[in-house]
N, C-alpha and C. Protein backbone atom coordinates (compact mmCIF):
# COMPACT_ATOMS: atom_id res chain seq x y z
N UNK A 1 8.92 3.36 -24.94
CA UNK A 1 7.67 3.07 -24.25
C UNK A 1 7.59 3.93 -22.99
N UNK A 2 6.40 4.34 -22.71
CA UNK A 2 6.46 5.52 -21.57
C UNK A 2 6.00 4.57 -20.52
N UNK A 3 6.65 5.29 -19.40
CA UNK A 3 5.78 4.90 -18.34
C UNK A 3 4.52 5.43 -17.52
N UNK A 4 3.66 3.95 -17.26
CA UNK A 4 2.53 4.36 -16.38
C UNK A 4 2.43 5.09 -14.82
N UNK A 5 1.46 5.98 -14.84
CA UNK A 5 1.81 5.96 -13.94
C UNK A 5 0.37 5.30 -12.95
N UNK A 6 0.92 4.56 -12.28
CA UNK A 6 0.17 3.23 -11.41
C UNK A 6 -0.85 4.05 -10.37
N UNK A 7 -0.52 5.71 -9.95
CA UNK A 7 -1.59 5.85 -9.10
C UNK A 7 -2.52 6.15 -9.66
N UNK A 8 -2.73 6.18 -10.59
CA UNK A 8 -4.19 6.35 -11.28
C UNK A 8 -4.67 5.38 -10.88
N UNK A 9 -4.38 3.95 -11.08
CA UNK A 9 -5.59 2.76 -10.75
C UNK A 9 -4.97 2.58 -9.34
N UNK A 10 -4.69 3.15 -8.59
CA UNK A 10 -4.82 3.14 -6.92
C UNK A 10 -6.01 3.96 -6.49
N UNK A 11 -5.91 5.25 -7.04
CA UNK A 11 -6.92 6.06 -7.13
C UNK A 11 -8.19 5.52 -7.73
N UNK A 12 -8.40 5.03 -9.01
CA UNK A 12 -9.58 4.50 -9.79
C UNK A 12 -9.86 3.35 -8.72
N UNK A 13 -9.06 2.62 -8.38
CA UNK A 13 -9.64 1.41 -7.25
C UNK A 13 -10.52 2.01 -6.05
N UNK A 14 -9.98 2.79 -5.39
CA UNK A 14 -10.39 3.38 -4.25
C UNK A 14 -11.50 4.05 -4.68
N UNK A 15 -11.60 4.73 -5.48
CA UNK A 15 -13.11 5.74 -5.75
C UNK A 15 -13.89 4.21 -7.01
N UNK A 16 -13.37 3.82 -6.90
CA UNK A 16 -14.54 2.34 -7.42
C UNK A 16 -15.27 1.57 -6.37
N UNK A 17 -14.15 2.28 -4.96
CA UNK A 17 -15.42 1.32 -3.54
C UNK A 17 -15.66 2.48 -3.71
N UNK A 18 -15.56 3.55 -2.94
CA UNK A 18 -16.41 4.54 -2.52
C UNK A 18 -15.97 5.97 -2.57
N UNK A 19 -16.45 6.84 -2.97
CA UNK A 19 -16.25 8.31 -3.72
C UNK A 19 -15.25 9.12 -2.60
N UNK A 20 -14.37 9.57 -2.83
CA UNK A 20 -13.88 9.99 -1.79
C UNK A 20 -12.97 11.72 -2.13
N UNK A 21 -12.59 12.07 -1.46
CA UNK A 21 -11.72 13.54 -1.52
C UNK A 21 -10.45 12.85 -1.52
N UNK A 22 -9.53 13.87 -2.05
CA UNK A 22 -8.12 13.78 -2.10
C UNK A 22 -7.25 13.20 -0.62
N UNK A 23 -8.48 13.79 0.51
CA UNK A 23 -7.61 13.44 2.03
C UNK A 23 -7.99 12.36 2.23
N UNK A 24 -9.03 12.01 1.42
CA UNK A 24 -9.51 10.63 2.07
C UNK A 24 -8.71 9.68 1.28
N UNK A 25 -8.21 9.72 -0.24
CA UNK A 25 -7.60 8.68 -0.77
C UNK A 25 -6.36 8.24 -0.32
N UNK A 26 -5.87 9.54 0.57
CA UNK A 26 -4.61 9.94 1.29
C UNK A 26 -5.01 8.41 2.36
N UNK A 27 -6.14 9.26 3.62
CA UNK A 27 -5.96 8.13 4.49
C UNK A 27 -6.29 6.82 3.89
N UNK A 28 -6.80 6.38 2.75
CA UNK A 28 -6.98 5.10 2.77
C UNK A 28 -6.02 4.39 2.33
N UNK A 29 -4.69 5.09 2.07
CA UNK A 29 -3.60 4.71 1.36
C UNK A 29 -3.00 4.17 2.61
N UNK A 30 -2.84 5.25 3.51
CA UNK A 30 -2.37 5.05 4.87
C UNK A 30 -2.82 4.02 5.65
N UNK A 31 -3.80 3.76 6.02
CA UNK A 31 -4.58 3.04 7.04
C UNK A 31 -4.66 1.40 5.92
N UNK A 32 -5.11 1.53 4.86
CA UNK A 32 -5.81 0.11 4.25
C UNK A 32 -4.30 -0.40 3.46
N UNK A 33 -4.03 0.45 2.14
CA UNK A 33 -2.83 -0.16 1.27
C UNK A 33 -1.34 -0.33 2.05
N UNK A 34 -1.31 0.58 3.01
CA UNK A 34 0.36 1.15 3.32
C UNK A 34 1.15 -0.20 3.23
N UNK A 35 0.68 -1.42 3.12
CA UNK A 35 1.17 -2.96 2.82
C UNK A 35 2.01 -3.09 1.67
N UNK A 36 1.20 -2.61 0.73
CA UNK A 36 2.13 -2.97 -0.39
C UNK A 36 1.68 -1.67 -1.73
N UNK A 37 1.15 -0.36 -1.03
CA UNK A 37 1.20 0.45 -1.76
C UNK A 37 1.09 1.74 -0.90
N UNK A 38 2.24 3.24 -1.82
CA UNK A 38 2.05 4.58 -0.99
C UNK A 38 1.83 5.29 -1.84
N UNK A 39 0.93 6.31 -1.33
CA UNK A 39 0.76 7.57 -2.38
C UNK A 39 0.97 8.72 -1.12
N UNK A 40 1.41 10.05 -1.87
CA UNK A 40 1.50 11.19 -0.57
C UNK A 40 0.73 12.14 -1.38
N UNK A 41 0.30 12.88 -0.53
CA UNK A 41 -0.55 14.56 -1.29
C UNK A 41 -0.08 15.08 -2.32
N UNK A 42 1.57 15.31 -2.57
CA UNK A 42 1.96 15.94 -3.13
C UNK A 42 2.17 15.22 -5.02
N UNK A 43 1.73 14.08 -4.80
CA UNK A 43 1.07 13.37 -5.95
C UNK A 43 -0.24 12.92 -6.05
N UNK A 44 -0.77 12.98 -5.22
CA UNK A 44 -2.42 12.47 -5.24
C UNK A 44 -3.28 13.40 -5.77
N UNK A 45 -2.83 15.20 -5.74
CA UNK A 45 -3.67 16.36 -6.33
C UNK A 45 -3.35 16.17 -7.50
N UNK A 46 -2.10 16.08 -8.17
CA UNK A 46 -2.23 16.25 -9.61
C UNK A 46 -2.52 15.51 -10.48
N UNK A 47 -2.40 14.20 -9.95
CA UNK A 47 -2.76 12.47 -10.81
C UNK A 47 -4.52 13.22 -10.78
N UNK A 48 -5.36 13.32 -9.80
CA UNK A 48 -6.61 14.07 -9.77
C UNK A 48 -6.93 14.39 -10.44
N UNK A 49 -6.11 16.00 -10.70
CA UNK A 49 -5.82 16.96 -11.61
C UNK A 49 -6.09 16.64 -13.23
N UNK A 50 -5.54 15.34 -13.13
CA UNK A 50 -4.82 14.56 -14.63
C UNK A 50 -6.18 14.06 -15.16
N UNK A 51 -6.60 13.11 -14.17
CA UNK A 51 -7.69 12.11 -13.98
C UNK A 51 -8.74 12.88 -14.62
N UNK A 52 -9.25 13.98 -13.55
CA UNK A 52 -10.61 14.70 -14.62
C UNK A 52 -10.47 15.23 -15.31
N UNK A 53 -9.16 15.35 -16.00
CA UNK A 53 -8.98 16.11 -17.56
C UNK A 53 -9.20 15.26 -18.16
N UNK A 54 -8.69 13.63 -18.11
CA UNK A 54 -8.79 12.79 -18.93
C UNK A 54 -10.38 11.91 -18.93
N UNK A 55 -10.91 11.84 -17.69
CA UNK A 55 -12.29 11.67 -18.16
C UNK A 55 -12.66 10.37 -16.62
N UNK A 56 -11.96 9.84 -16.04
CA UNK A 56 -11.76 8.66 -15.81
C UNK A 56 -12.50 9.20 -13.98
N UNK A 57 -12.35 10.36 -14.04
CA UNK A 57 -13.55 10.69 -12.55
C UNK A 57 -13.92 12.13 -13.12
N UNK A 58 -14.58 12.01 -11.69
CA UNK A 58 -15.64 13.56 -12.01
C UNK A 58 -15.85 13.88 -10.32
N UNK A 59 -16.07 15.35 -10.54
CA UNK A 59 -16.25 15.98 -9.37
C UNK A 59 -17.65 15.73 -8.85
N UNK A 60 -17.97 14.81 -7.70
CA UNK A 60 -19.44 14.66 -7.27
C UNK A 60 -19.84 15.35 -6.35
N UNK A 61 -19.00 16.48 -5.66
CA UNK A 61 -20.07 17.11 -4.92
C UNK A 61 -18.65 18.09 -4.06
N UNK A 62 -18.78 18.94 -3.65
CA UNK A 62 -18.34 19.90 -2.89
C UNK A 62 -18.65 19.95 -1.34
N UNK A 63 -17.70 19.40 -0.27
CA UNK A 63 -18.36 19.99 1.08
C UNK A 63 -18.62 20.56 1.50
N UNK A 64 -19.03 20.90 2.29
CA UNK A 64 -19.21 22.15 3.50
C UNK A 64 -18.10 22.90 3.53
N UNK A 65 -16.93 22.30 3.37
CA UNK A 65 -15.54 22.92 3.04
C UNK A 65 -15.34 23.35 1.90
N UNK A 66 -15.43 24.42 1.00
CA UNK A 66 -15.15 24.41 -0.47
C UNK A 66 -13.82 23.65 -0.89
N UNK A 67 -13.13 23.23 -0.04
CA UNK A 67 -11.70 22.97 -0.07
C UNK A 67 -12.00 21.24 -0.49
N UNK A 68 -12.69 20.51 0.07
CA UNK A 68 -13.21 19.38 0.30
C UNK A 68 -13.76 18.82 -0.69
N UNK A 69 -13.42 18.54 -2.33
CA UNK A 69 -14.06 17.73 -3.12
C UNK A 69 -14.12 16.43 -3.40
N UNK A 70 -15.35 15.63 -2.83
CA UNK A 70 -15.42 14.22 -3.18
C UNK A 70 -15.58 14.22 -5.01
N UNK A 71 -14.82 13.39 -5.23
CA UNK A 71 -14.38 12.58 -6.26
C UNK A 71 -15.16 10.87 -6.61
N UNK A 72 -15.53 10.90 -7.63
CA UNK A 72 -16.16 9.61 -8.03
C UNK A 72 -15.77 9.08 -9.35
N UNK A 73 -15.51 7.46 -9.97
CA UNK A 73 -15.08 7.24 -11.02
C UNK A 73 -16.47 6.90 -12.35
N UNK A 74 -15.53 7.52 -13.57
CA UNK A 74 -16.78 7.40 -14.18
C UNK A 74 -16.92 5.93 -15.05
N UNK A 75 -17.40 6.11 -15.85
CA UNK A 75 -17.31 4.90 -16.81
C UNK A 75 -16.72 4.78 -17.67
N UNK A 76 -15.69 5.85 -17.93
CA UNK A 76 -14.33 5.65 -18.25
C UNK A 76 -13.13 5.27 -17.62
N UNK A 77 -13.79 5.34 -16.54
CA UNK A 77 -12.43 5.05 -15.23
C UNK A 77 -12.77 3.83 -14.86
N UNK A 78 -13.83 3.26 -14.99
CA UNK A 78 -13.86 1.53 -14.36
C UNK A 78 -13.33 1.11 -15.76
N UNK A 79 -13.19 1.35 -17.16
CA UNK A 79 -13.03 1.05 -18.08
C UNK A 79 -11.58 0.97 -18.42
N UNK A 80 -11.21 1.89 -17.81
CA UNK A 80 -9.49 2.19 -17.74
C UNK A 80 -9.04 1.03 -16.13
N UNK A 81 -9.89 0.97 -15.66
CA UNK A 81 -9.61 0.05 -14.38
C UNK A 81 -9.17 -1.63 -14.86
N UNK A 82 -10.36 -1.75 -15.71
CA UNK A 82 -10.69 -3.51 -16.14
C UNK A 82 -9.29 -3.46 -17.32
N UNK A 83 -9.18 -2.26 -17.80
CA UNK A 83 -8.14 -2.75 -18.83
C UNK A 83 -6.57 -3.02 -18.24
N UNK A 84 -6.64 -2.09 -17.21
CA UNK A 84 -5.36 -2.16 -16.57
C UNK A 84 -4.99 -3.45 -15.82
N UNK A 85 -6.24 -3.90 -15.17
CA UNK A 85 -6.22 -5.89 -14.99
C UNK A 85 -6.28 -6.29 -15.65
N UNK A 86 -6.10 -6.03 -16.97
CA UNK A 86 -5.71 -7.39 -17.76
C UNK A 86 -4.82 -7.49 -18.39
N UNK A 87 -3.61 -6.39 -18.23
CA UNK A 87 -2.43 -6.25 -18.40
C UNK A 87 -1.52 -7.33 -17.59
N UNK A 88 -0.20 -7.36 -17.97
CA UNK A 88 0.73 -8.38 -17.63
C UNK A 88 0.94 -7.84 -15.75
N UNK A 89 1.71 -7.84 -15.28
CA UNK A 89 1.64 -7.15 -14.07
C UNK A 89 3.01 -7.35 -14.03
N UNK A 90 4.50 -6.47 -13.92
CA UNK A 90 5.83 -6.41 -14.05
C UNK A 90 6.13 -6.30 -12.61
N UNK A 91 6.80 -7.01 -12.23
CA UNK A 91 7.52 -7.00 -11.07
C UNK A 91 8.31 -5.63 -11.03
N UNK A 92 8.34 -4.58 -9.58
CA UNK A 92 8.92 -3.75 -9.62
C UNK A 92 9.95 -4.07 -8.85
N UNK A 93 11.19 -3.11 -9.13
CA UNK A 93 12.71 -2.89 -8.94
C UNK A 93 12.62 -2.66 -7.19
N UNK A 94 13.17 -3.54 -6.62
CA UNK A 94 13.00 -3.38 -5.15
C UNK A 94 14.77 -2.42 -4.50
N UNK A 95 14.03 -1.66 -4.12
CA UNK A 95 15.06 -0.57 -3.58
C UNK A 95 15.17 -1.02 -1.74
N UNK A 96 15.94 -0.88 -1.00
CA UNK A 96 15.74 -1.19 0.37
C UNK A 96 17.02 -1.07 0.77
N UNK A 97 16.98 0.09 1.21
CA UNK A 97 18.07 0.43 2.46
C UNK A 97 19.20 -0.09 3.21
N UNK A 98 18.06 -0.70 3.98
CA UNK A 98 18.15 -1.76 5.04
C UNK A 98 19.42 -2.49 4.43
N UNK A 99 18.76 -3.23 2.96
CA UNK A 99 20.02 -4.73 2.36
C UNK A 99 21.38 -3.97 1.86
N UNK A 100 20.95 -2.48 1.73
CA UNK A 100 21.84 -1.82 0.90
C UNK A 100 23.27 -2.16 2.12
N UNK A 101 22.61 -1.27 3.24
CA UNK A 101 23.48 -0.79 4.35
C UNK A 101 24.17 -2.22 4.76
N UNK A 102 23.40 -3.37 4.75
CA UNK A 102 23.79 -4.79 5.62
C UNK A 102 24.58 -5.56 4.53
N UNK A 103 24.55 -5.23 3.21
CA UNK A 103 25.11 -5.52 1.91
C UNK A 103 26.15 -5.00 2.27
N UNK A 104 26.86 -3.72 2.35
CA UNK A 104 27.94 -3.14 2.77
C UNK A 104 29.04 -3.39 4.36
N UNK A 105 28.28 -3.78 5.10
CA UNK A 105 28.44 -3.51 6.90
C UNK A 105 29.31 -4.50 7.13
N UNK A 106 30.19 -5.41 5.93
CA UNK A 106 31.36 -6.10 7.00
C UNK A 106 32.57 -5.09 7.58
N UNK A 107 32.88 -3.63 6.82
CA UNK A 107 33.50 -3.05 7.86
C UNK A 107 33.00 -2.36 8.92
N UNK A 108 31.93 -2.29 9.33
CA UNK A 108 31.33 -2.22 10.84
C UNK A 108 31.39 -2.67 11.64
N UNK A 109 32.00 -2.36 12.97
CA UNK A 109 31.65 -3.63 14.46
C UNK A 109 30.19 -3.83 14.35
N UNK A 110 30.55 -5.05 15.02
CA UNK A 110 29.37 -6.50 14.34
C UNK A 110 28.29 -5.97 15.55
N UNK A 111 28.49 -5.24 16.64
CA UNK A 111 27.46 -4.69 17.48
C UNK A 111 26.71 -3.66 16.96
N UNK A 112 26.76 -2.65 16.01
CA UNK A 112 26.31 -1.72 15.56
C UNK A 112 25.15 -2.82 14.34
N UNK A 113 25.74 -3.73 13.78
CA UNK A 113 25.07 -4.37 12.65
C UNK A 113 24.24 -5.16 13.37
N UNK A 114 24.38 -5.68 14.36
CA UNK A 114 23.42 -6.59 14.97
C UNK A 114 21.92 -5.20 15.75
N UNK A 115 22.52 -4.27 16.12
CA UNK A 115 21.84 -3.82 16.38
C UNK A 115 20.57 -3.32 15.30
N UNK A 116 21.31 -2.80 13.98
CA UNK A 116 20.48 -2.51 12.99
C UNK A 116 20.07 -3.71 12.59
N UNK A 117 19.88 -4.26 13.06
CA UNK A 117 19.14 -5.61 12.46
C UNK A 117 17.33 -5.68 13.17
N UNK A 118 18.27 -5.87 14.85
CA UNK A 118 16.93 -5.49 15.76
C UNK A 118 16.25 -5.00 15.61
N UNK A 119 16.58 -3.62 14.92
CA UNK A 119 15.50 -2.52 14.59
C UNK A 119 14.84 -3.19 13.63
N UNK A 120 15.56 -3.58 12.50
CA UNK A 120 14.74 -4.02 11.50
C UNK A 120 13.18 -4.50 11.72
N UNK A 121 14.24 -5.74 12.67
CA UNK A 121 13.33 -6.80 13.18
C UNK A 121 12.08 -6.33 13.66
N UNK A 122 12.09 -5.61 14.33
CA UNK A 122 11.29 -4.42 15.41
C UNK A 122 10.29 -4.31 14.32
N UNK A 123 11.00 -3.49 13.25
CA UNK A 123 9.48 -3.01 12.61
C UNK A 123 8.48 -3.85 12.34
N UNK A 124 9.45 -5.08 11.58
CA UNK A 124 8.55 -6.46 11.00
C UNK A 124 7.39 -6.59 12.13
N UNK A 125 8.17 -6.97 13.37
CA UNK A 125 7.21 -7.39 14.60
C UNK A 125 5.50 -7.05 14.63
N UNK A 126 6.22 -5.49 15.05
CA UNK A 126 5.15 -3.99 15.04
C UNK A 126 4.18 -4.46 13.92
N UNK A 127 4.33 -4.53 12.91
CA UNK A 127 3.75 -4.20 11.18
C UNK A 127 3.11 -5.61 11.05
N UNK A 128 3.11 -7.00 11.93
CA UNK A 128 3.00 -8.18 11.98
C UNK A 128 1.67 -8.14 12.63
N UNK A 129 1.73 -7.06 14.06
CA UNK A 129 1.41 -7.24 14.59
C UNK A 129 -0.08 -6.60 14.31
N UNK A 130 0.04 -5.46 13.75
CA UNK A 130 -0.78 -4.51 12.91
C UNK A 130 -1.87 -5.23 12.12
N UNK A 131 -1.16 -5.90 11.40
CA UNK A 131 -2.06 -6.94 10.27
C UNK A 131 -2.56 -8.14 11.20
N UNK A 132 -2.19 -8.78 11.98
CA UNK A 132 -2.76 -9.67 12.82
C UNK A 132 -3.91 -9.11 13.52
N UNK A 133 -4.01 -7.93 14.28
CA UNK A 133 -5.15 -7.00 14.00
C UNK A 133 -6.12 -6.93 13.29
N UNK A 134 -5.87 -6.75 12.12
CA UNK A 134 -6.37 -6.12 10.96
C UNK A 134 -7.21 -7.41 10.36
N UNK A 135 -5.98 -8.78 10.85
CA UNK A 135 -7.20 -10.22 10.10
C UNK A 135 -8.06 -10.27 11.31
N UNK A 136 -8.22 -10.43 12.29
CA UNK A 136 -8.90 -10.66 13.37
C UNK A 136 -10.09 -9.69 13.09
N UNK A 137 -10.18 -8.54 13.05
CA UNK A 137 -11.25 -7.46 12.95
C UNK A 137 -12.03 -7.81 11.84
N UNK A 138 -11.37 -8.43 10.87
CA UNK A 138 -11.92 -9.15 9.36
C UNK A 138 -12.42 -9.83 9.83
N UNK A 139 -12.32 -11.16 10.45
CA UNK A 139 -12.85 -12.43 10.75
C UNK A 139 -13.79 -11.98 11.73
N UNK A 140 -13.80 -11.09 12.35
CA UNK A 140 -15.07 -10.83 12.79
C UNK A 140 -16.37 -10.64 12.09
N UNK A 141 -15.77 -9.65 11.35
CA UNK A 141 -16.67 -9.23 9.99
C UNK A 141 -17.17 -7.60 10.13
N UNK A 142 -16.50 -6.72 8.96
CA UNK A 142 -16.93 -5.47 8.78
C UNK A 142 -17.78 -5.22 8.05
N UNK A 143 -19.02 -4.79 8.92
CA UNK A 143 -20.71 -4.46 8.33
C UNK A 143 -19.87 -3.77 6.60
N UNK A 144 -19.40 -3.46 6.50
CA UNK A 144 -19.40 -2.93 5.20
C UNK A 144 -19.15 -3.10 4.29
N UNK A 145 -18.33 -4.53 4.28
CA UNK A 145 -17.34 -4.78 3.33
C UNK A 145 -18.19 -6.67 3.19
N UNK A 146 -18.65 -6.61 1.79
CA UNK A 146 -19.10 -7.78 1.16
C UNK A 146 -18.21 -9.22 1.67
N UNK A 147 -18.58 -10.25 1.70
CA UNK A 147 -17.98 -11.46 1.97
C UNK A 147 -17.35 -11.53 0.57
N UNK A 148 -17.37 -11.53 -0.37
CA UNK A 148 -16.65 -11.54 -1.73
C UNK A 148 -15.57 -10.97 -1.48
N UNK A 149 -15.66 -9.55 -1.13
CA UNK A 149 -14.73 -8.44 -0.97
C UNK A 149 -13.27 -8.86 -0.17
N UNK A 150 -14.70 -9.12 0.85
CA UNK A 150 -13.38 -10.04 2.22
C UNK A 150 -12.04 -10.75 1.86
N UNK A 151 -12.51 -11.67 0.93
CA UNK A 151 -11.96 -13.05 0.41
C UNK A 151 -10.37 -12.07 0.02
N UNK A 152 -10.60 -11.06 -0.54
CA UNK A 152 -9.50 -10.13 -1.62
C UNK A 152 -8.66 -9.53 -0.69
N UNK A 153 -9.69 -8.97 0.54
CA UNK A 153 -8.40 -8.06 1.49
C UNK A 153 -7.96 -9.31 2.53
N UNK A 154 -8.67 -10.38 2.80
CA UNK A 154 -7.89 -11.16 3.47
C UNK A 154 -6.53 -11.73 2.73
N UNK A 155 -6.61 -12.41 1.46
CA UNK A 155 -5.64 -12.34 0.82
C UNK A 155 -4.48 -11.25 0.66
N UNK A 156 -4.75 -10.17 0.63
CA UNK A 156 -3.72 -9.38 0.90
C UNK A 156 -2.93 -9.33 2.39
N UNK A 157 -3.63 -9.51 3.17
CA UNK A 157 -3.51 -9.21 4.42
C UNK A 157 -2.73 -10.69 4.61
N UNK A 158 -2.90 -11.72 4.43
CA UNK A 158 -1.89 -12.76 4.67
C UNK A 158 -0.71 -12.84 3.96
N UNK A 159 -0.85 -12.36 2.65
CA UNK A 159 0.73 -11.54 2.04
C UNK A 159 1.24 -11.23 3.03
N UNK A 160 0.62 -9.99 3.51
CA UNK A 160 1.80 -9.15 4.36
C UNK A 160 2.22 -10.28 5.66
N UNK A 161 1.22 -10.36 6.45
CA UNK A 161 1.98 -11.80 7.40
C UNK A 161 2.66 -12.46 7.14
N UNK A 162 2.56 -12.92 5.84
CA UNK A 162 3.77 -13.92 5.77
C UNK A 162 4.98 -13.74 5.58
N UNK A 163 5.02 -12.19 4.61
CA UNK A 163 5.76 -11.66 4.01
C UNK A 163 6.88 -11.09 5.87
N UNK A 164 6.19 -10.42 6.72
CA UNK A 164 6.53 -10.32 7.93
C UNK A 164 7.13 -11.40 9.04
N UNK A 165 6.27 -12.66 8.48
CA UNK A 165 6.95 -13.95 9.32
C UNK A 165 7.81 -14.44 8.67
N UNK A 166 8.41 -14.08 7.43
CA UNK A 166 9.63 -14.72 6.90
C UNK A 166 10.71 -13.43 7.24
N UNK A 167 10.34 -12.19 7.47
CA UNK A 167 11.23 -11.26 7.46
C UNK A 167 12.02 -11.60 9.62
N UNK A 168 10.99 -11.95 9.97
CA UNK A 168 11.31 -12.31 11.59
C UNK A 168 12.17 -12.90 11.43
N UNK A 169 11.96 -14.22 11.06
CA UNK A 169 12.82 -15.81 10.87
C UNK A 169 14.05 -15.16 10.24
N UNK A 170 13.91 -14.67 9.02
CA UNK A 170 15.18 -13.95 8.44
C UNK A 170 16.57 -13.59 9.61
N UNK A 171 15.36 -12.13 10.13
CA UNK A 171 16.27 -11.61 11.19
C UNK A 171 17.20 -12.63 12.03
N UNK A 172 16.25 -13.06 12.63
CA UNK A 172 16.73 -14.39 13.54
C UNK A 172 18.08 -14.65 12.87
N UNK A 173 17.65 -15.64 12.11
CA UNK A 173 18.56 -16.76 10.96
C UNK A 173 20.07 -15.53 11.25
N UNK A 174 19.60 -14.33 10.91
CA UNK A 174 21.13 -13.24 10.25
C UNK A 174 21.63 -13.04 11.43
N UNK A 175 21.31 -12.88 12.83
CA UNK A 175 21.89 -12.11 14.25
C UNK A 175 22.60 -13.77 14.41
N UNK A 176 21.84 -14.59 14.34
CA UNK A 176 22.69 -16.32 14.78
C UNK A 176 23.97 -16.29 14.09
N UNK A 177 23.75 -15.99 12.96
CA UNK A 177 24.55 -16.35 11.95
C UNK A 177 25.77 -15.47 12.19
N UNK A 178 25.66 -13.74 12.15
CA UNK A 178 26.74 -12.74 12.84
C UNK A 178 27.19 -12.63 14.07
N UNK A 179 26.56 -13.22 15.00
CA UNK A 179 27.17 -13.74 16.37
C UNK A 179 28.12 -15.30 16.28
């Protein structure tokens, strides 16, 4: 059985809100998904590449930049979208550093491990703090984005909080525990 490859319907999602260029699917990966999904340039041109060979977008228009092509999905690509939701959804293989290194670190002085912990911690904080942001600006309400819509990225967006307020508590729980 081959494998999928998943940025296609990251891509088909994103040009299903709104038509965008390769830099733009870039930043919206960055700025909106970076939660619980990444894509970089150096895969986003050729999945593209792939995409309008296979039918699923089309080139809508050229900028001012010849360099600059907005991209739009067709009706093969919302079609390839709806089918791909209604597939099973497989939990992926979680890789992480972090547990690798702290999995290993009882021969380390316990100051070096406590410290890499902090950091950890640090990011959670930061990335907590980001999305706490991010619901607040929601609950205000963005002229652009449907109250339906809302309902979907707020849901995501409390994933990640929570997912962040258990990673805090974690930390906590592990520095008590190694002290």
């Amino acid at each position: 059985m081959s494998v999928k490859n998943k940025s296609i319907y990251a891509i088909l999602g994103i040009l299903n809100i709104l038509p965008s260029s390769g830099y733009d699917i870039k930043k919206y990966c960055d700025n909106v998904l970076s939660g619980f999904w990444n894509e970089n340039f150096g895969h986003i041109y050729p999945t593209l590449k792939k995409m309008l060979a296979d039918g699923t977008i089309e080139i809508m228009s050229k900028g001012k930049n010849e360099k600059k092509i907005q991209y739009k999905i067709t009706s093969r690509g919302e079609q390839a979208l709806d089918h791909w939701f209604l597939e099973e959804t497989k939990l992926q293989p979680v890789r992480s550093e972090f547990m690798l290194k702290l999995f290993f670190s009882s021969h380390q002085p316990k100051e070096k491990v406590l410290q890499m912990i902090e950091k950890y911690k640090k990011v959670h904080q930061d990335k907590l703090e980001k999305y706490r942001v991010m619901e607040m600006d929601l609950e205000k309400g963005i002229e652009d984005i449907s109250s339906e819509r809302a309902k979907y990225i707020k849901a995501t967006l409390r994933s990640g909080i929570l997912s962040h307020e258990a990673t805090i508590r974690w930390c906590n729980e592990t520095i008590e525990e190694i002290c």
